[in-house]
Structure formats: structure tokens, C-alpha cells
C-alpha atoms as a PDB file:
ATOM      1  CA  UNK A   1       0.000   0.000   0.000  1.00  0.00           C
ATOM      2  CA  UNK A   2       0.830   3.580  -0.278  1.00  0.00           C
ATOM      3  CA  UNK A   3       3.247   5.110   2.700  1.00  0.00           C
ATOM      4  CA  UNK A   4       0.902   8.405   2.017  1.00  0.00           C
ATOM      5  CA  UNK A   5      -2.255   7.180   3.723  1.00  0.00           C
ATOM      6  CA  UNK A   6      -3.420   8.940   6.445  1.00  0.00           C
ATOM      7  CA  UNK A   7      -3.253   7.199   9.751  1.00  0.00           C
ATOM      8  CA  UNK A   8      -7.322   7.937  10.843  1.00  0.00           C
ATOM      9  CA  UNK A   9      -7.561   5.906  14.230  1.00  0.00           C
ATOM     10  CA  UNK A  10      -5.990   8.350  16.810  1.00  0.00           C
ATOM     11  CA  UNK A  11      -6.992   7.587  20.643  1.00  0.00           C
ATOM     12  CA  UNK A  12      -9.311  10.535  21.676  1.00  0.00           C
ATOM     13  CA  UNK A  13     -10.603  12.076  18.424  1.00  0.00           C
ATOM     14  CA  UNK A  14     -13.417  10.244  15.547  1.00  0.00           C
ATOM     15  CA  UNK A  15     -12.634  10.268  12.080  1.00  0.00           C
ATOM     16  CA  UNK A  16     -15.000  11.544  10.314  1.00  0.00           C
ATOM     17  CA  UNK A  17     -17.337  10.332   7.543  1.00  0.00           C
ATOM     18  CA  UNK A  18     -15.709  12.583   4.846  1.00  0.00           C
ATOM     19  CA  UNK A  19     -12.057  11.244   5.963  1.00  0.00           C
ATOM     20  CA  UNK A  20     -13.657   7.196   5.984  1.00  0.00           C
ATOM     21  CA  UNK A  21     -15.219   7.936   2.525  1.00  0.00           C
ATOM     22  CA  UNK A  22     -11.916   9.710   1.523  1.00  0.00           C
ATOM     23  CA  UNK A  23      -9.695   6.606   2.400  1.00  0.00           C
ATOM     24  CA  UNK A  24     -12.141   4.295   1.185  1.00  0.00           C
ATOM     25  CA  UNK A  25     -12.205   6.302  -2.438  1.00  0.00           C
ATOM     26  CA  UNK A  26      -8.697   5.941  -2.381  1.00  0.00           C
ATOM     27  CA  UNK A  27      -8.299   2.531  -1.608  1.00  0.00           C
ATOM     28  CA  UNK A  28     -11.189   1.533  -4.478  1.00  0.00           C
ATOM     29  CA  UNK A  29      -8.564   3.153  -6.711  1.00  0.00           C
ATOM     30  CA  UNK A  30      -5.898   1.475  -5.645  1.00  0.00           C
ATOM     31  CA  UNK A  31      -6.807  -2.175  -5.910  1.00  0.00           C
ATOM     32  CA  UNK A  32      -8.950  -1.129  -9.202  1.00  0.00           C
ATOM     33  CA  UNK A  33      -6.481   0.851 -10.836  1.00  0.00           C
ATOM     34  CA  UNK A  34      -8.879   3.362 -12.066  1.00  0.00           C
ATOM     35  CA  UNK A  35      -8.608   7.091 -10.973  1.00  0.00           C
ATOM     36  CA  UNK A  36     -12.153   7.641 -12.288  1.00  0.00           C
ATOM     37  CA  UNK A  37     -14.387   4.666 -13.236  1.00  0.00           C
ATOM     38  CA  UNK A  38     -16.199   4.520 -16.422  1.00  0.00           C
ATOM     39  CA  UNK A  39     -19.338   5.104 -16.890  1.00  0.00           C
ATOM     40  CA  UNK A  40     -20.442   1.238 -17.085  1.00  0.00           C
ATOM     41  CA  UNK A  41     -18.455   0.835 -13.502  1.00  0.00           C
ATOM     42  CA  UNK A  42     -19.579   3.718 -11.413  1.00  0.00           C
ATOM     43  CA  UNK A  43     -21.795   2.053  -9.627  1.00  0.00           C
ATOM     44  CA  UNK A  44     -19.956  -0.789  -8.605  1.00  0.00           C
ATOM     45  CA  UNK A  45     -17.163   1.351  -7.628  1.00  0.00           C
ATOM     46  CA  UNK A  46     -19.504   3.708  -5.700  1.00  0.00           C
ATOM     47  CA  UNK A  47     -20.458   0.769  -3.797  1.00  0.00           C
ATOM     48  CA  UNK A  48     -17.652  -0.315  -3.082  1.00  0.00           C
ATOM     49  CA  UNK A  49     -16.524   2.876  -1.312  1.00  0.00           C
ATOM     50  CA  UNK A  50     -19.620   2.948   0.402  1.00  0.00           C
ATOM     51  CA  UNK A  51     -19.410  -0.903   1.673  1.00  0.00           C
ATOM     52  CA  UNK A  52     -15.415  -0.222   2.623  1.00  0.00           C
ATOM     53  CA  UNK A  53     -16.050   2.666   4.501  1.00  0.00           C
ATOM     54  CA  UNK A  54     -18.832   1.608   6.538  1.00  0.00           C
ATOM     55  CA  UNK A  55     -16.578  -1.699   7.159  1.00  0.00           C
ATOM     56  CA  UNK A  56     -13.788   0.942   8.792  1.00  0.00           C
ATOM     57  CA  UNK A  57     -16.832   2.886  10.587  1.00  0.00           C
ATOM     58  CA  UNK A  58     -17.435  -0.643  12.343  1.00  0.00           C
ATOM     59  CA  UNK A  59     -13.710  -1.360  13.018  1.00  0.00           C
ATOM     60  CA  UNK A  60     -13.461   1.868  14.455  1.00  0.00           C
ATOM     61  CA  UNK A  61     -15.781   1.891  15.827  1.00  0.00           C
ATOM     62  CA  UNK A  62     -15.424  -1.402  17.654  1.00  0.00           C
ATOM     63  CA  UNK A  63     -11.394  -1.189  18.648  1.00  0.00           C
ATOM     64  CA  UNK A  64     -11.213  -1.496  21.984  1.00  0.00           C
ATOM     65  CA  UNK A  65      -8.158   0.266  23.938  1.00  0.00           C
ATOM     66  CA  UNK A  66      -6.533  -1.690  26.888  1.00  0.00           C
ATOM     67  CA  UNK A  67      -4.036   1.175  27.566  1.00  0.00           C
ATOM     68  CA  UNK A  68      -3.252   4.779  27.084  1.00  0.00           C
ATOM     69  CA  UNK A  69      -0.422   4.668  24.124  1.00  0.00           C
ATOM     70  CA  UNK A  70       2.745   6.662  24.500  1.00  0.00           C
ATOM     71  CA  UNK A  71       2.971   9.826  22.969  1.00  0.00           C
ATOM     72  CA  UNK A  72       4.135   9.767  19.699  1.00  0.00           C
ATOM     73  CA  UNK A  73       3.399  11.451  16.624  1.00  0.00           C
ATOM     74  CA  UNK A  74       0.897  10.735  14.319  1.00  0.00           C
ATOM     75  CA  UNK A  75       1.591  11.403  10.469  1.00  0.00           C
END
């Protein structure tokens, strides 16, 4: 994958639905390898950055934190 995605999951603050559907677009075009879907595949591919970002909602959503981490920056 690419060293440029944004890290979302930081302990205290939500990512947001806009970052979610922004990391899910991206992914979609990763493993496609289309920057913009044709016509005949835009919905498919708009589905499948709904589906993947309501999968990372629930992951999110669901991580459960034994500890406080150390303090270390977040890129």
C-alpha cells in the first residue's frame, strides 16, 4: 500500500465520515487501478466505497483500547 495514507484511528478524536469515505475512495482506486471509473463501472465502484467505509466505521468503531499509548506522533 501507499506510505501516504493517512493514519485515521488516533486515541481521543473520531474520524469523520468525509475522511472514511476519503480513504475508502482511495483505496477503491488502488486495488482497481482506475482514478475515475467509467461510466459502465460507477456504480460498482460507488459501492464499493460505500461498503469499505462503513466496514472501517465498524472497526473503528469497535477497537477497543486496553491502555493509554505513548505519545508519539501521528503522520
Amino acid at each position: 500500500m501507499c506510505r501516504s495514507i493517512k493514519v485515521l484511528r488516533v486515541p481521543g478524536q473520531r474520524a469523520t465520515d468525509e475522511e472514511l469515505s476519503a480513504a475508502a475512495l482511495q483505496f477503491v482506486r488502488k486495488i482497481s487501478g482506475f482514478q475515475k471509473p467509467s461510466r459502465a463501472n460507477q456504480e460498482v465502484f460507488d459501492r464499493a466505497v460505500q461498503e469499505i467505509a462503513a466496514s472501517a466505521r465498524r472497526l473503528l468503531d469497535g477497537i477497543v483500547i486496553a491502555r493509554q499509548s505513548t505519545n508519539r506522533s501521528v503522520a
